[in-house]
Protein backbone atom coordinates (compact mmCIF):
# COMPACT_ATOMS: atom_id res chain seq x y z
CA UNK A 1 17.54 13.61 -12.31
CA UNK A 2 15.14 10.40 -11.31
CA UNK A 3 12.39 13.15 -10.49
CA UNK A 4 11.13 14.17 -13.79
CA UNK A 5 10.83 10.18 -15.22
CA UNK A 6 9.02 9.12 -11.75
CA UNK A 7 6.81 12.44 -12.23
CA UNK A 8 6.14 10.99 -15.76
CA UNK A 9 5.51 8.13 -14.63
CA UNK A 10 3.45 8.85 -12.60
CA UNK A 11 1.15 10.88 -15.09
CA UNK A 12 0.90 8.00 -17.34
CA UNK A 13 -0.39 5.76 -14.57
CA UNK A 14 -2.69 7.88 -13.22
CA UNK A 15 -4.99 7.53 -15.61
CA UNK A 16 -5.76 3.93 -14.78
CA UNK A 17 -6.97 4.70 -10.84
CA UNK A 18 -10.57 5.50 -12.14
CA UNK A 19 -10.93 2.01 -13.32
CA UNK A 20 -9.45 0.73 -10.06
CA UNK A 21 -11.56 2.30 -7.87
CA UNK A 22 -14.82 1.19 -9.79
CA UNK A 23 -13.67 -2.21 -9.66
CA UNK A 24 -13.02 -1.65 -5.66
CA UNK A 25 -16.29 0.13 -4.88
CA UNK A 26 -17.73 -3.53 -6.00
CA UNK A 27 -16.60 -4.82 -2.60
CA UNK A 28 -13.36 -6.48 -3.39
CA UNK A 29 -9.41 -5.16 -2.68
CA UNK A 30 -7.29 -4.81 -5.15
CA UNK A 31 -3.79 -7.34 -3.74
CA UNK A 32 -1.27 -8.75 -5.69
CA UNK A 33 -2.51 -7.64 -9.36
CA UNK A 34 -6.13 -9.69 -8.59
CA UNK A 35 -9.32 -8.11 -6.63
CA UNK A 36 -10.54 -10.58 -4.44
CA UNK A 37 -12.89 -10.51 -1.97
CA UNK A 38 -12.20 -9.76 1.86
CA UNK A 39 -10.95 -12.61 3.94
CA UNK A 40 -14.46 -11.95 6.26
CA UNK A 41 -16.15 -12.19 3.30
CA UNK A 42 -18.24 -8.75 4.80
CA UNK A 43 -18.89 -5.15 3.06
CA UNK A 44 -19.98 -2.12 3.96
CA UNK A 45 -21.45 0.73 1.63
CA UNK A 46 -20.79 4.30 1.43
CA UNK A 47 -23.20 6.95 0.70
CA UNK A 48 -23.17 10.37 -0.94
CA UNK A 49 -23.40 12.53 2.11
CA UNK A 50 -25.50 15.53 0.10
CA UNK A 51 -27.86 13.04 -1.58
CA UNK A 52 -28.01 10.03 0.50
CA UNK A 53 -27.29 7.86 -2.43
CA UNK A 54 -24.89 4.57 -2.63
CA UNK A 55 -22.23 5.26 -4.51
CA UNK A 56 -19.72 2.18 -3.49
CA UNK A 57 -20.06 -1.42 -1.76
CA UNK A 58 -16.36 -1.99 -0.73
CA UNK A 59 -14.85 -4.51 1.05
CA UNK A 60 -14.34 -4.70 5.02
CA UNK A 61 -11.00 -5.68 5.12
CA UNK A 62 -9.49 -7.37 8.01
CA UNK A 63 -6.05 -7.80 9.90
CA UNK A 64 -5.37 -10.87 7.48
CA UNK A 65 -6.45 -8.68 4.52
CA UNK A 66 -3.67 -6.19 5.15
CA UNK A 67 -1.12 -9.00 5.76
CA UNK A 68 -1.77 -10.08 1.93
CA UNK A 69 -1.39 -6.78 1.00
CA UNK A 70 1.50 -5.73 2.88
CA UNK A 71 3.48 -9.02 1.39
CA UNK A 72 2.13 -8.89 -1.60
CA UNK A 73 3.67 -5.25 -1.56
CA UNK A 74 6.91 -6.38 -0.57
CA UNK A 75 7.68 -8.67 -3.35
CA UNK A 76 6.13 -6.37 -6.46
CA UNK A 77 8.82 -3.81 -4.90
CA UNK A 78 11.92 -6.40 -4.98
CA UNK A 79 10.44 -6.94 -8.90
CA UNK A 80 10.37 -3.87 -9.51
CA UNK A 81 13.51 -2.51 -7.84
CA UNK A 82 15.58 -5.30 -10.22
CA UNK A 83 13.85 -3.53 -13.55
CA UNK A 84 15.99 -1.84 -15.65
CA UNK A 85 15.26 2.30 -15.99
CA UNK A 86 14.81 1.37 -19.73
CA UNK A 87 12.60 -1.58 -19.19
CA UNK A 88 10.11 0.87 -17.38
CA UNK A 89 10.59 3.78 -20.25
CA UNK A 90 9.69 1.07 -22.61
CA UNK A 91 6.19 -0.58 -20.34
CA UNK A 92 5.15 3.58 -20.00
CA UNK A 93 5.58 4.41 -23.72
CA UNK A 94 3.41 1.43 -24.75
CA UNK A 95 0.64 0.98 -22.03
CA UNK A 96 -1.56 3.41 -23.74
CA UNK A 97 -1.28 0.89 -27.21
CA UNK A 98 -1.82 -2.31 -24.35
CA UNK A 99 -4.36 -0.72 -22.72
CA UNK A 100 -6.60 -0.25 -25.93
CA UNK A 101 -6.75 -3.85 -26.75
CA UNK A 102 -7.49 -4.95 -22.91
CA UNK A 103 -10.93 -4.97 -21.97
CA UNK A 104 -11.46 -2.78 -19.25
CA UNK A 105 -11.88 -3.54 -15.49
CA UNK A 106 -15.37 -5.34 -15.20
């Protein structure tokens, strides 16, 4: 019965990976809700292998990097493990109406 609301979910949150990976091909990761820069500091770009063209600078993340991530992981899970089923209903139903007033990712 918990399949079909994580599927839909899902499908609502989808939507907003686009503007994440923009924002990460701009050399940053994306940890704990911010997108900082890597802990080296260092990038590397990736290129269109049929045109040769740069299509991302992203950030060369390092051991430390993960660690952030990994923790940073761990307690958005405990948060959202204690959210009430209705709690989430209610954040899906009304993202769409939050995310028109939110500038986008810059």
């Amino acid at each position: 019965k918990l399949f079909l609301p994580l599927n839909f979910l899902f499908v609502r949150h989808i939507k907003k990976i686009g503007a994440i990976r923009r924002q990460l091909s701009n050399g940053k990761n994306f940890i704990d809700n911010e997108f900082i820069k890597s802990t080296s500091g260092n990038t590397y770009s990736r290129k269109n292998p049929i045109c040769d063209t740069i299509i991302g600078e992203y950030a060369n993340s390092t051991t430390e990097d993960t660690n952030l991530a990994i923790n940073a992981a761990n307690r958005s899970f405990l948060d959202w493990k204690a959210t009430p089923l209705e709690a989430d209903f209610f954040i899906s139903k009304n993202l769409d109406t939050f995310s028109t007033s939110i500038k986008p990712f810059e």
